[in-house]
C-alpha atoms as a PDB file:
ATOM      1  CA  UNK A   1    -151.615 121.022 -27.906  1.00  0.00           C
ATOM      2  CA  UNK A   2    -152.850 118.429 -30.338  1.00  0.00           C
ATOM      3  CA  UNK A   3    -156.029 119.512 -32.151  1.00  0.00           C
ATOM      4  CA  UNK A   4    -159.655 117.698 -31.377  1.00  0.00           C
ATOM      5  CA  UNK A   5    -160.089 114.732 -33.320  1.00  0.00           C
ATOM      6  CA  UNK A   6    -163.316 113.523 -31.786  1.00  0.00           C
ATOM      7  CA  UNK A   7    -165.973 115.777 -29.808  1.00  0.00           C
ATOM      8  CA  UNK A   8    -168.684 114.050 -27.624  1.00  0.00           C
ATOM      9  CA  UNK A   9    -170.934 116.600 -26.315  1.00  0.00           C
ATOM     10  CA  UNK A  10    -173.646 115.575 -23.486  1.00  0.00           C
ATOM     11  CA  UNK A  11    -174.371 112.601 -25.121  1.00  0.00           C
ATOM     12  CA  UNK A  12    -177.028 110.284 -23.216  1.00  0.00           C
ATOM     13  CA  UNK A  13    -178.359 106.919 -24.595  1.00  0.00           C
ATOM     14  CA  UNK A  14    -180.873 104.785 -23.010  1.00  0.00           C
ATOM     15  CA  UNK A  15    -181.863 100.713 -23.098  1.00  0.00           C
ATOM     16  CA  UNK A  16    -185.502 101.084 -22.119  1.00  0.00           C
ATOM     17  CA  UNK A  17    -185.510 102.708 -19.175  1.00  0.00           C
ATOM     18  CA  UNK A  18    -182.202 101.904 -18.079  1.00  0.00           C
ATOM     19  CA  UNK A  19    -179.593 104.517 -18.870  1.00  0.00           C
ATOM     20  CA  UNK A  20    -176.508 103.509 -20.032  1.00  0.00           C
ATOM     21  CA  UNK A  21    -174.609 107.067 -20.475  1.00  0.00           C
ATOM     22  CA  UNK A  22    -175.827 110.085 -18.696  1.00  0.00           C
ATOM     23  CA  UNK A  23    -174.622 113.799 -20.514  1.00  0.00           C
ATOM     24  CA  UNK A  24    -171.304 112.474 -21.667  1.00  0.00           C
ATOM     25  CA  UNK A  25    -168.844 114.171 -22.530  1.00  0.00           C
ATOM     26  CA  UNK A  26    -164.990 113.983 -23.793  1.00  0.00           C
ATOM     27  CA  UNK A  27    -162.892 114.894 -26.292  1.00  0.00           C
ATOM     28  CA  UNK A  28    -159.939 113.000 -28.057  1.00  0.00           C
ATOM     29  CA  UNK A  29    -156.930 114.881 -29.672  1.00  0.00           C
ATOM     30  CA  UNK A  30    -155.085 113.596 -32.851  1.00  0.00           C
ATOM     31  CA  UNK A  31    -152.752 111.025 -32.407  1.00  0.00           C
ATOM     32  CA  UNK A  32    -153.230 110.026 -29.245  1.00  0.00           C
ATOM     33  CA  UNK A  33    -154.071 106.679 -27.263  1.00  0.00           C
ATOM     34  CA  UNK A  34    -156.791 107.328 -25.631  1.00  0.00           C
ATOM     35  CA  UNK A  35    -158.478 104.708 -23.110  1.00  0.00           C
ATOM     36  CA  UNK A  36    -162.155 104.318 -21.818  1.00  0.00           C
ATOM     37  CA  UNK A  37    -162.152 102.542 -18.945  1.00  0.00           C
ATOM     38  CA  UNK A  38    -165.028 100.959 -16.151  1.00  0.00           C
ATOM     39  CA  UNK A  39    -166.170  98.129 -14.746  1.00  0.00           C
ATOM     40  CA  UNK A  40    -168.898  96.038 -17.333  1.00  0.00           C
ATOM     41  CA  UNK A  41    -172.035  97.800 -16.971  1.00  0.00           C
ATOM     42  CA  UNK A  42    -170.394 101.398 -16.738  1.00  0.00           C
ATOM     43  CA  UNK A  43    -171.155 102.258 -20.305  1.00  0.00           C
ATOM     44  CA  UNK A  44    -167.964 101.689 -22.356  1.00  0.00           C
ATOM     45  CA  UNK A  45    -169.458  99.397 -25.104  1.00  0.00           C
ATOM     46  CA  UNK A  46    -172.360 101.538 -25.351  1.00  0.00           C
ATOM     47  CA  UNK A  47    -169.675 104.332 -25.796  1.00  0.00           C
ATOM     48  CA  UNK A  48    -167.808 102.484 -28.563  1.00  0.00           C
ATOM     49  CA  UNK A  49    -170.758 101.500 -30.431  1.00  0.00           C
ATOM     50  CA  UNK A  50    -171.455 105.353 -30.959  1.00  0.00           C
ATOM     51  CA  UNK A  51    -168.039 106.064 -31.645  1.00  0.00           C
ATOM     52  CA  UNK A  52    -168.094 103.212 -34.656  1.00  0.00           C
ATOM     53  CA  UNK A  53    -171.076 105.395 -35.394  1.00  0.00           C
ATOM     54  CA  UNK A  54    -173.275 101.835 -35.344  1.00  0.00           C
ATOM     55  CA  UNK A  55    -175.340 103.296 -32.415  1.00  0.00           C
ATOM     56  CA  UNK A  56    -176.765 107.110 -32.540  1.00  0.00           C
ATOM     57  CA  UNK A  57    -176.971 108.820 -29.413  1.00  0.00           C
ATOM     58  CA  UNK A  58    -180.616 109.651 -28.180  1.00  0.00           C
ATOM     59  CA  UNK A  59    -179.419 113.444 -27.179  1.00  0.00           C
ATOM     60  CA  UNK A  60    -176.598 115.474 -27.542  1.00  0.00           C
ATOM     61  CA  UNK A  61    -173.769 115.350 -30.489  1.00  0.00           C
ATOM     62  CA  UNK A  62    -170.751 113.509 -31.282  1.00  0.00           C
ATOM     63  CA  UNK A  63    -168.259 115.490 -33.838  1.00  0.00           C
ATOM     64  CA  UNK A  64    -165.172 113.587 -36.022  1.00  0.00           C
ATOM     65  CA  UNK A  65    -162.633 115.970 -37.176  1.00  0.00           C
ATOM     66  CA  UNK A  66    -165.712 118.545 -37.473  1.00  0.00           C
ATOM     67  CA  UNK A  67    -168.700 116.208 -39.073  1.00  0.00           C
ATOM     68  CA  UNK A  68    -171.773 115.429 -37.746  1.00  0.00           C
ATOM     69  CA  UNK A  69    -171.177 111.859 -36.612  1.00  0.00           C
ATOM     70  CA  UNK A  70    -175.181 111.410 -36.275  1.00  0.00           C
ATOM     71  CA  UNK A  71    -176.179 113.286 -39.237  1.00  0.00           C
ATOM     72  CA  UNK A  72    -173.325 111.914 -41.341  1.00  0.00           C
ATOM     73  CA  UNK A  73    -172.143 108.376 -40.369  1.00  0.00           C
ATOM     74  CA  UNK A  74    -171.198 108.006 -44.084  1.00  0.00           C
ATOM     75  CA  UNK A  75    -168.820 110.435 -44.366  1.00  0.00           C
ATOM     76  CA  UNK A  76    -167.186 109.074 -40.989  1.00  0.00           C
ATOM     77  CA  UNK A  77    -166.776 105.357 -41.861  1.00  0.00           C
ATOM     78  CA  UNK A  78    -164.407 104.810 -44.688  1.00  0.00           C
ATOM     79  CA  UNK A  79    -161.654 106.831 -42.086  1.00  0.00           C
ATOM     80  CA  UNK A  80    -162.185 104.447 -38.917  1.00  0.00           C
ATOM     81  CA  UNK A  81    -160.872 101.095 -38.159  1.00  0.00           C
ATOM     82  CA  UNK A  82    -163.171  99.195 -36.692  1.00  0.00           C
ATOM     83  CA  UNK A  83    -161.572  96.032 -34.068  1.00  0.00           C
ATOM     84  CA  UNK A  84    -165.224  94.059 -32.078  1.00  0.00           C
ATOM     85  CA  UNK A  85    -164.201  92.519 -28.553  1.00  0.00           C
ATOM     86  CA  UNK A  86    -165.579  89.514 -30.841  1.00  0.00           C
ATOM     87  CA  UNK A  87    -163.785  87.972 -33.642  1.00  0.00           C
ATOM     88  CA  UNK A  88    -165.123  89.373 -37.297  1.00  0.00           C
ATOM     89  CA  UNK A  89    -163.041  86.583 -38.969  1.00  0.00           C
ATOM     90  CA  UNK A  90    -164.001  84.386 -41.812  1.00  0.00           C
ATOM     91  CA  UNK A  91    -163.131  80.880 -39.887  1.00  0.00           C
ATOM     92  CA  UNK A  92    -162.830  79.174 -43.209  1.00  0.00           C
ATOM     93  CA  UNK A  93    -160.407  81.464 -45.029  1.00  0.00           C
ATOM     94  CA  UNK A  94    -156.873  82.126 -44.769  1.00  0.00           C
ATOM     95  CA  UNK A  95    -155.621  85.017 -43.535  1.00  0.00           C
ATOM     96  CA  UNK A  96    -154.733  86.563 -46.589  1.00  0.00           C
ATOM     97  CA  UNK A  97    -158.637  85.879 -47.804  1.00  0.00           C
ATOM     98  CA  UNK A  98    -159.882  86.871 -44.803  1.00  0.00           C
ATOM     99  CA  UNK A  99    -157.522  90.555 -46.001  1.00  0.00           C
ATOM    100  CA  UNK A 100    -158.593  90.676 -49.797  1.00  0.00           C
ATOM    101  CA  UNK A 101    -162.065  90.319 -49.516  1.00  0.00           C
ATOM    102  CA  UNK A 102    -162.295  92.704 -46.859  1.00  0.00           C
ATOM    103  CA  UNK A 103    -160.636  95.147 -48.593  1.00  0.00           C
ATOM    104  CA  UNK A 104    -162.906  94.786 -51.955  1.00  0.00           C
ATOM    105  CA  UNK A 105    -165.863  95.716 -49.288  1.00  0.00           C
ATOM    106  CA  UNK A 106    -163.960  99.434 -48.984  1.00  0.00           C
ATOM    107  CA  UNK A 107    -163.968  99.696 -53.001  1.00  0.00           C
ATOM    108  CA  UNK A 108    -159.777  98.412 -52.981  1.00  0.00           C
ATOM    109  CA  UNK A 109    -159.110  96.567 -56.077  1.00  0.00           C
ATOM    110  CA  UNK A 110    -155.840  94.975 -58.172  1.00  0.00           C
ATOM    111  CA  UNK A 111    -152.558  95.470 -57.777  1.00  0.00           C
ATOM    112  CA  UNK A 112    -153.131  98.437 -55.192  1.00  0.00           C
ATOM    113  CA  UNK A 113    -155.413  95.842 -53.078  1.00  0.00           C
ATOM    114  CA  UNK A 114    -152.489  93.269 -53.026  1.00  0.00           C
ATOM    115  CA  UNK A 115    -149.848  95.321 -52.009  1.00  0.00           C
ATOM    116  CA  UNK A 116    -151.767  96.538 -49.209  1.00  0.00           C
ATOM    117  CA  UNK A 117    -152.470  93.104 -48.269  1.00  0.00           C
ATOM    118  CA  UNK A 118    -148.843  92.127 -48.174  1.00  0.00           C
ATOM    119  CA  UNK A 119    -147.558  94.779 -46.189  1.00  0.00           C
ATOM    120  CA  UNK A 120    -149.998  94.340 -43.514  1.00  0.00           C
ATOM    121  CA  UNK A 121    -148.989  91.232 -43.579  1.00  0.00           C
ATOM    122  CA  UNK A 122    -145.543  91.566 -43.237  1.00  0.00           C
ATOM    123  CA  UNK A 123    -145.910  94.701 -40.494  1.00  0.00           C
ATOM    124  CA  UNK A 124    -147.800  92.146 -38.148  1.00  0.00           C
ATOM    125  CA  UNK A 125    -145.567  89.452 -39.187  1.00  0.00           C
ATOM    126  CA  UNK A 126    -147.970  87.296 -40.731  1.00  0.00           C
ATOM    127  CA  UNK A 127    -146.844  87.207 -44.275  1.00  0.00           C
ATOM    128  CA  UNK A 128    -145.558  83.313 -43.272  1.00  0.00           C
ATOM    129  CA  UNK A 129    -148.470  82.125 -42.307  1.00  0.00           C
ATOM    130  CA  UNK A 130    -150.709  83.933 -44.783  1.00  0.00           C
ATOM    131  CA  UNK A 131    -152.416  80.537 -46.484  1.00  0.00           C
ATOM    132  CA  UNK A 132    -153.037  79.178 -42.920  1.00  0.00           C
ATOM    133  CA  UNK A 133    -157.016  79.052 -42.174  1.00  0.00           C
ATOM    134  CA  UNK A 134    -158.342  81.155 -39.369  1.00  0.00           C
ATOM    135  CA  UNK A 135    -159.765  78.887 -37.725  1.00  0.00           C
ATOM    136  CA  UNK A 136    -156.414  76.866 -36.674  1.00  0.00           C
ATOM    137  CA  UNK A 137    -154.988  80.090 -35.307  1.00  0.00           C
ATOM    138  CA  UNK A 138    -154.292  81.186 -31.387  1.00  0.00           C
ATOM    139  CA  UNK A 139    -156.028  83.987 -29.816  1.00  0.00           C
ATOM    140  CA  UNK A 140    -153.122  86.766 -30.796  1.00  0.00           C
ATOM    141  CA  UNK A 141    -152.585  85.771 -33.927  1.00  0.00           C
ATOM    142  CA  UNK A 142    -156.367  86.002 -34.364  1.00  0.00           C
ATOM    143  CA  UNK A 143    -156.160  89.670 -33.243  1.00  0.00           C
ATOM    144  CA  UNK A 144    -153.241  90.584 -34.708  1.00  0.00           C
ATOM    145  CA  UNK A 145    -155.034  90.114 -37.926  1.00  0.00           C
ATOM    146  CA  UNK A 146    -158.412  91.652 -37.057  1.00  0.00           C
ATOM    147  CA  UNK A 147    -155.972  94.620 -36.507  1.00  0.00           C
ATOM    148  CA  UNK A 148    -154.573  94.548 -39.595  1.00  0.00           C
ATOM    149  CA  UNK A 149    -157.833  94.093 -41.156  1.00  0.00           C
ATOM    150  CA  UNK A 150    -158.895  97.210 -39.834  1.00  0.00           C
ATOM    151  CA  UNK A 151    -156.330  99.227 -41.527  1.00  0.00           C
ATOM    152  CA  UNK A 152    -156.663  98.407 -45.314  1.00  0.00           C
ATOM    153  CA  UNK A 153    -158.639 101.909 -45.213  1.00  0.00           C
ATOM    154  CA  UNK A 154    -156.084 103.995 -44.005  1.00  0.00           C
ATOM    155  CA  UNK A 155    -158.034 105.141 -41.302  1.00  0.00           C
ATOM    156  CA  UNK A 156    -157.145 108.134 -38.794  1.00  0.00           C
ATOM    157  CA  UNK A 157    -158.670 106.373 -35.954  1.00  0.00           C
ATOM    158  CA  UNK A 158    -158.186 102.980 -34.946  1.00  0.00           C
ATOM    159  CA  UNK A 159    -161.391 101.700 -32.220  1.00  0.00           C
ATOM    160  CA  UNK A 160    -161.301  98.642 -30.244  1.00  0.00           C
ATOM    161  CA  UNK A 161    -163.430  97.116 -27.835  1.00  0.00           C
ATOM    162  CA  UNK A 162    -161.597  95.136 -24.923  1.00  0.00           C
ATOM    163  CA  UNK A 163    -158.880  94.112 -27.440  1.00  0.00           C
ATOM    164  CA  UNK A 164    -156.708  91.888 -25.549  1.00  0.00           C
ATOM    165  CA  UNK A 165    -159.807  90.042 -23.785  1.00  0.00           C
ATOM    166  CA  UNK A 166    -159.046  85.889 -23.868  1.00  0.00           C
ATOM    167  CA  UNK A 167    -155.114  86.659 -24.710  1.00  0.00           C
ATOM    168  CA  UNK A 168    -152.390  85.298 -22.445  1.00  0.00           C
ATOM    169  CA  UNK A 169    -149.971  88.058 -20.953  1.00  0.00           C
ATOM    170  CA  UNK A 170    -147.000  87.327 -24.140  1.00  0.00           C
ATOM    171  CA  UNK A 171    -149.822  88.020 -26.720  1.00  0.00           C
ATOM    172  CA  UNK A 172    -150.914  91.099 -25.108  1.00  0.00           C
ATOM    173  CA  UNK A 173    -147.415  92.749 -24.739  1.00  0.00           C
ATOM    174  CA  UNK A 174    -146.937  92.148 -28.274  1.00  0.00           C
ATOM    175  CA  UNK A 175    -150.261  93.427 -29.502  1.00  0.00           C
ATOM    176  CA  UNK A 176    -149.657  96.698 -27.695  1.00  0.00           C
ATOM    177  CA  UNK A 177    -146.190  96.513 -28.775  1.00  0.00           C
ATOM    178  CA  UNK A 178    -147.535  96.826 -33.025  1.00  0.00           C
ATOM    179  CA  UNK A 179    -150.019  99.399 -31.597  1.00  0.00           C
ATOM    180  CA  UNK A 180    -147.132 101.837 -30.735  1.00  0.00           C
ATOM    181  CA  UNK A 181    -145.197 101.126 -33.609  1.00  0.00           C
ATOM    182  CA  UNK A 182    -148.271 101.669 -35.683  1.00  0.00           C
ATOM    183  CA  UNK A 183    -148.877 105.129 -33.424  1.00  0.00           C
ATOM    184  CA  UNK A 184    -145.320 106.217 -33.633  1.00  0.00           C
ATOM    185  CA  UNK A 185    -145.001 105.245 -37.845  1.00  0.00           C
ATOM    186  CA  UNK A 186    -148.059 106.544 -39.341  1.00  0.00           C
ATOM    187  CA  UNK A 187    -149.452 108.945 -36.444  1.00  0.00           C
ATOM    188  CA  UNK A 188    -152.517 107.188 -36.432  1.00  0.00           C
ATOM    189  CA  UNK A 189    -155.359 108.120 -32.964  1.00  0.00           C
ATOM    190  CA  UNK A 190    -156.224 104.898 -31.009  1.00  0.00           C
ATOM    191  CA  UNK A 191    -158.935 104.804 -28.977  1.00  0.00           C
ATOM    192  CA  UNK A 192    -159.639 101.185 -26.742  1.00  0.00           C
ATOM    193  CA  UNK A 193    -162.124 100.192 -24.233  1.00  0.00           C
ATOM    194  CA  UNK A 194    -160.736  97.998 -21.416  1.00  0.00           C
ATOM    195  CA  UNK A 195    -162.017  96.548 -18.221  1.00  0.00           C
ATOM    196  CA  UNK A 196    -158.422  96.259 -17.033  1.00  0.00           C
ATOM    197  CA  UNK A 197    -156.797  99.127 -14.971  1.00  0.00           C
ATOM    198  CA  UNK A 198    -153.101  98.005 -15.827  1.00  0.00           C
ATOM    199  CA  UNK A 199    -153.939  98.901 -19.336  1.00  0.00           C
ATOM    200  CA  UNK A 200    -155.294 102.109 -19.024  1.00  0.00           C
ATOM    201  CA  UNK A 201    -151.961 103.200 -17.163  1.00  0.00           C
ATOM    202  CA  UNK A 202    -150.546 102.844 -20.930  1.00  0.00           C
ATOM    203  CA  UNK A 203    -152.472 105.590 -21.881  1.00  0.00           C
ATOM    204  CA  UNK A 204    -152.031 109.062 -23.417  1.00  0.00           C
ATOM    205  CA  UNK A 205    -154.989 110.079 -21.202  1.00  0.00           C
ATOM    206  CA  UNK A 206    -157.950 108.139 -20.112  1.00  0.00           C
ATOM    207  CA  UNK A 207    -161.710 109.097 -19.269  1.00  0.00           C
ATOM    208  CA  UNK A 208    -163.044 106.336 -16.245  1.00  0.00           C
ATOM    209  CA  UNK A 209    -166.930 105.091 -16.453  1.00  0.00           C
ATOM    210  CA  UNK A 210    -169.240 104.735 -13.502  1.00  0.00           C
ATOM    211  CA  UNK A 211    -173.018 103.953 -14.919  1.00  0.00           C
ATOM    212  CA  UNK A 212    -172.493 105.858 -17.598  1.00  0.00           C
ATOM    213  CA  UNK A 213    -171.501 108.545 -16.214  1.00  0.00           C
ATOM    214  CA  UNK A 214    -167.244 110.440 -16.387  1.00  0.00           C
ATOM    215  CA  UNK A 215    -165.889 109.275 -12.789  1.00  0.00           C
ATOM    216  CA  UNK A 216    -163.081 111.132 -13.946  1.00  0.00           C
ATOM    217  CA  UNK A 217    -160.650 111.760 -16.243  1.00  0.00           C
ATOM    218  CA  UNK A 218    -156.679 112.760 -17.572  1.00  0.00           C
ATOM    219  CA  UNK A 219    -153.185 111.250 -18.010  1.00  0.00           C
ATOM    220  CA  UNK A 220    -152.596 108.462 -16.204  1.00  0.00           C
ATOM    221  CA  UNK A 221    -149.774 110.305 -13.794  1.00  0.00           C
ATOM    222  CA  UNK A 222    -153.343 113.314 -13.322  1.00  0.00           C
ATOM    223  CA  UNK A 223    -155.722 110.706 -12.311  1.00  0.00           C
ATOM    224  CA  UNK A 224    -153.355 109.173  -9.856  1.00  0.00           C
ATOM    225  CA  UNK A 225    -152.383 112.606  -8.060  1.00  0.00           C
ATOM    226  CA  UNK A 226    -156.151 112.652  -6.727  1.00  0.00           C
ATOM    227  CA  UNK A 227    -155.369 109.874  -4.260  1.00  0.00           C
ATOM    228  CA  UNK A 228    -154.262 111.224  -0.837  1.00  0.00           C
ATOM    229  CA  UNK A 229    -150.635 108.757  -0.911  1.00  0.00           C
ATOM    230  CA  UNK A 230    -149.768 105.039  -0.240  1.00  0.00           C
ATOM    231  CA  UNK A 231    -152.915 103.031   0.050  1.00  0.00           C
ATOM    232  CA  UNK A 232    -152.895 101.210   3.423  1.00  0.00           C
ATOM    233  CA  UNK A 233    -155.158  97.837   2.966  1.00  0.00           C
ATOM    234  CA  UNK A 234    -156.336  95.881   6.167  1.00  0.00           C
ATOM    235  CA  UNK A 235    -158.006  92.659   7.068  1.00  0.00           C
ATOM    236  CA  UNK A 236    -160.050  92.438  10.234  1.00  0.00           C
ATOM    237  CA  UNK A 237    -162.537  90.011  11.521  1.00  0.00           C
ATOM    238  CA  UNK A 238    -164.503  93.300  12.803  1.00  0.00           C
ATOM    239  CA  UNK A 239    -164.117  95.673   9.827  1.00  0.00           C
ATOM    240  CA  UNK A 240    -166.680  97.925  11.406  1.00  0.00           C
ATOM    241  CA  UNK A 241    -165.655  98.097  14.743  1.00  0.00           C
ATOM    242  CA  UNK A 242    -161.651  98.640  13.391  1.00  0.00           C
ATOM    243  CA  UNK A 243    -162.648 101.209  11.195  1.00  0.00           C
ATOM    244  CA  UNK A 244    -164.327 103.248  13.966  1.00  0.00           C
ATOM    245  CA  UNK A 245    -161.522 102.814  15.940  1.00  0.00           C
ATOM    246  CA  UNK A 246    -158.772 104.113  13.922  1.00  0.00           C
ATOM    247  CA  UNK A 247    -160.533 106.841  12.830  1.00  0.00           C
ATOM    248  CA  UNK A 248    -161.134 107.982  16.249  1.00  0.00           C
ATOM    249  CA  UNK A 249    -157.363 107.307  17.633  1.00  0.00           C
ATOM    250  CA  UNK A 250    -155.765 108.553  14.292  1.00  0.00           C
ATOM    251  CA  UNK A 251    -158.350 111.224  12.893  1.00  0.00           C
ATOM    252  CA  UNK A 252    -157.620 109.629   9.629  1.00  0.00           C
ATOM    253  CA  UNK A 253    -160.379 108.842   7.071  1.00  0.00           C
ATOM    254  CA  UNK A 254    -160.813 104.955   6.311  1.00  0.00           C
ATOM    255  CA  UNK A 255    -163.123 103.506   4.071  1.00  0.00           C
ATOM    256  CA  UNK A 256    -164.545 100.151   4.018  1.00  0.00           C
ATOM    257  CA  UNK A 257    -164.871  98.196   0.781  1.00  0.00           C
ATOM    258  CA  UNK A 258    -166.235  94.817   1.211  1.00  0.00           C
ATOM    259  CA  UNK A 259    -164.632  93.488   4.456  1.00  0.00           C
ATOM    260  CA  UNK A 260    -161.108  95.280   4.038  1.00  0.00           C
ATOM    261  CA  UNK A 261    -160.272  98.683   5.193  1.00  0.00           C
ATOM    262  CA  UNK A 262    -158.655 101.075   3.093  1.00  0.00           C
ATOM    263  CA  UNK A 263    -156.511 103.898   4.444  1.00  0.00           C
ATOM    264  CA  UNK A 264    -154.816 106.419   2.053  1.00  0.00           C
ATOM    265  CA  UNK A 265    -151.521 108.442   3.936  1.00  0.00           C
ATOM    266  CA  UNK A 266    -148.352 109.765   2.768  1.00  0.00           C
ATOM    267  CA  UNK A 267    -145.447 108.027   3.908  1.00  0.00           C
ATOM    268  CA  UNK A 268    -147.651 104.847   4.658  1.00  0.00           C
ATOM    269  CA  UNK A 269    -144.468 102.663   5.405  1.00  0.00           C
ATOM    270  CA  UNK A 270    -143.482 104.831   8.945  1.00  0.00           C
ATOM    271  CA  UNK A 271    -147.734 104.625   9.614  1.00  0.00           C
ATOM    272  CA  UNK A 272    -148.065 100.832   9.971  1.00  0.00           C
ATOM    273  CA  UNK A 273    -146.170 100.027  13.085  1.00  0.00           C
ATOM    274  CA  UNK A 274    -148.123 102.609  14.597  1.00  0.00           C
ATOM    275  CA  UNK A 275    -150.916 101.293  13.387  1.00  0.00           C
ATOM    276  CA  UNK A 276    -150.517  97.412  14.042  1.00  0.00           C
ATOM    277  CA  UNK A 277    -148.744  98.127  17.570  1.00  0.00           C
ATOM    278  CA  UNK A 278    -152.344 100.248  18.382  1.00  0.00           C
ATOM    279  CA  UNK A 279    -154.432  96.962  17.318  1.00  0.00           C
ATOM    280  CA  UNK A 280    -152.567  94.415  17.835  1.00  0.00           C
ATOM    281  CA  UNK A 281    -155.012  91.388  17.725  1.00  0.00           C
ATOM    282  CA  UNK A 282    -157.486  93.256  15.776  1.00  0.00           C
ATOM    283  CA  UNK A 283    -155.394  93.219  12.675  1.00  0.00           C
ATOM    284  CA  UNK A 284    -155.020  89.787  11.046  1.00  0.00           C
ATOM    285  CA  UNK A 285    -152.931  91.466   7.797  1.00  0.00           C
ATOM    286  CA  UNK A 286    -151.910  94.465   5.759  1.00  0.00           C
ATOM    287  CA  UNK A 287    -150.497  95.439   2.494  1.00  0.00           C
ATOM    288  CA  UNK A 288    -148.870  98.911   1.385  1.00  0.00           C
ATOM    289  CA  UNK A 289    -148.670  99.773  -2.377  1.00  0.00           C
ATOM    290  CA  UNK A 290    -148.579 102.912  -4.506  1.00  0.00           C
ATOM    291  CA  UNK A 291    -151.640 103.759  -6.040  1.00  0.00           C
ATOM    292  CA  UNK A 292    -153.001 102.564  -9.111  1.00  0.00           C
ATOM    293  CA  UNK A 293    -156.058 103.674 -11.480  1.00  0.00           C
ATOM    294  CA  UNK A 294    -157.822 101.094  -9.662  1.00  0.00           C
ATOM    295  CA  UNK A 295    -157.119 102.752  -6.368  1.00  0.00           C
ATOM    296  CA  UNK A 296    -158.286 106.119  -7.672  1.00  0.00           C
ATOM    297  CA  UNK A 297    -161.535 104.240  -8.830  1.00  0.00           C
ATOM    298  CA  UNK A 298    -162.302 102.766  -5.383  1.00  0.00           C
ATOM    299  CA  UNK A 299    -161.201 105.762  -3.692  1.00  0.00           C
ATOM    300  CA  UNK A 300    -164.006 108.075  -5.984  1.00  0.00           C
ATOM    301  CA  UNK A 301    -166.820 105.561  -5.653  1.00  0.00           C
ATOM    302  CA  UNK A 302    -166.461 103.758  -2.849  1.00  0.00           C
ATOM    303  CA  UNK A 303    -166.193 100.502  -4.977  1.00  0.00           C
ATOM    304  CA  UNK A 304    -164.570  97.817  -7.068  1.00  0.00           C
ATOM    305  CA  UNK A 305    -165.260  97.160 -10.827  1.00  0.00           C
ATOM    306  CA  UNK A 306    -168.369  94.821 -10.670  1.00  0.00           C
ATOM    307  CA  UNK A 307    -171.716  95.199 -12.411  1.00  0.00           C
ATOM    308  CA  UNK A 308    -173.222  94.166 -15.432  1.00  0.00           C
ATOM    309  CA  UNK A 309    -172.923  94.242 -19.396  1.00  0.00           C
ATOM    310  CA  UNK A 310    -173.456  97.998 -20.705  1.00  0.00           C
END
């Protein structure tokens, strides 16, 4: 078992009178990917602004590798790497500027500074295009050097908030694709917010967000045993009415989420002909799949990811 890296400990935080986490709690272990996941509005930025130590938790405590993250954000910061949902780019330098002057602001100078620059360059295969300005540059090549940005410290944990948000499928693959080289080469934690459920599947383990609050949480293959089998989705012009139906010929729990009916059963492929050849006209279509993250989500709250910014 991989030792605690980070240690968040009933940690509530509030906007007004709106709560954004409630008692939160989680650990991460060393060198592992770690995912926070939730619809917008179910506390995950709130929950990486604490863990970039640039919010401080109104109650409880938040531990890295055994410091005081509220009491001592200084002696936290210099071994994180930082990556905003946002771009923190310099537009009007090049890549390579954007790299130096970044790492002057962590006390890097000279030759050491240089070399540093250049093999982050090369590992995210930028060194080519190192004199090009940022502004000209596409979305992943963008992030790929905010990430690289982010390491000129050396840091044990790499955060980042919604990373692959505005990248086309090709850039994402190969963003996560240097993230698990970088994992595997240097051991290095990662730790990523996402609002995407396909994402946290990738994960080591993952802790889900409701309104602040741990739906649940555990390696991907954990989170998925909780579902009772195949997920059975049907459309009905009467979702009511078909819902009380089935339940009463089948004794089988459905739930309704927004006008589709959701039935979870083992072996779900030998249960629809029953099913359709018992309602007939009732049932206008229905999909079968294996259950997904965003299954288990809909099957613990009763609803899809919606909601607001938190």
């Amino acid at each position: 078992m991989s030792k605690t890296l980070i240690q968040f400990s009933n940690v509530g935080f509030s906007y007004g009178d709106r709560v954004a986490l409630d008692s939160l709690s989680f650990e991460i272990r060393e060198g592992e990917l770690f995912c926070v996941v939730g619809p917008n509005g179910g506390g995950k930025s709130t929950t990486f602004k604490i863990l970039s130590t640039l919010l401080k938790p109104r109650s409880g405590s938040v531990s890295f590798w055994g410091i005081d993250g509220v009491k001592h954000p200084e002696k936290v910061r210099p071994q994180l790497g930082v990556v905003f949902q946002s771009p923190a780019l310099d537009k009007k330098l090049t890549i390579e500027e954007n790299l130096v002057y970044h790492g002057k602001l962590y006390g890097l100078r000279g030759a050491s500074l240089i070399q540093k620059v250049e093999n982050l360059l090369k590992r995210f295969s930028l060194f080519d295009r190192k004199d090009e300005r940022v502004e000209k540059l596409s979305g992943g090549l963008k992030r790929r050097v905010e990430i690289a940005k982010s390491l000129l410290s050396d840091p044990k944990l790499l955060i980042l908030d919604e990373p692959t948000t505005g990248l086309d499928p090709v850039a994402r693959r190969e963003m996560w694709s240097y993230l698990d080289t970088l994992r595997k080469e240097q051991g290095i934690s990662i730790v990523f917010t996402t609002h995407l459920m396909d994402e946290a599947e990738s994960a080591d383990r993952t802790l889900v967000l409701n309104h602040g609050k741990v739906v649940t949480s555990g390696t991907p293959t954990e989170l998925k045993s909780q579902m009772g089998g195949d997920v059975i989705s049907l459309r009905t012009t009467h979702p009511e009415a078909l819902k009380e139906a089935i339940e009463k010929k089948f004794s089988v729990p459905v739930k309704k989420v927004d006008d589709e009916l959701r039935i979870e059963k083992m072996e779900g492929a030998r249960f629809i002909p029953t099913l359709v050849e018992a309602f007939p006209h009732q049932i206008l279509s229905v999909t079968l799949g294996k259950p997904t993250l965003e299954d288990l989500f809909i099957h613990l709250t009763g609803q899809r990811f919606v909601g607001g910014e938190a």
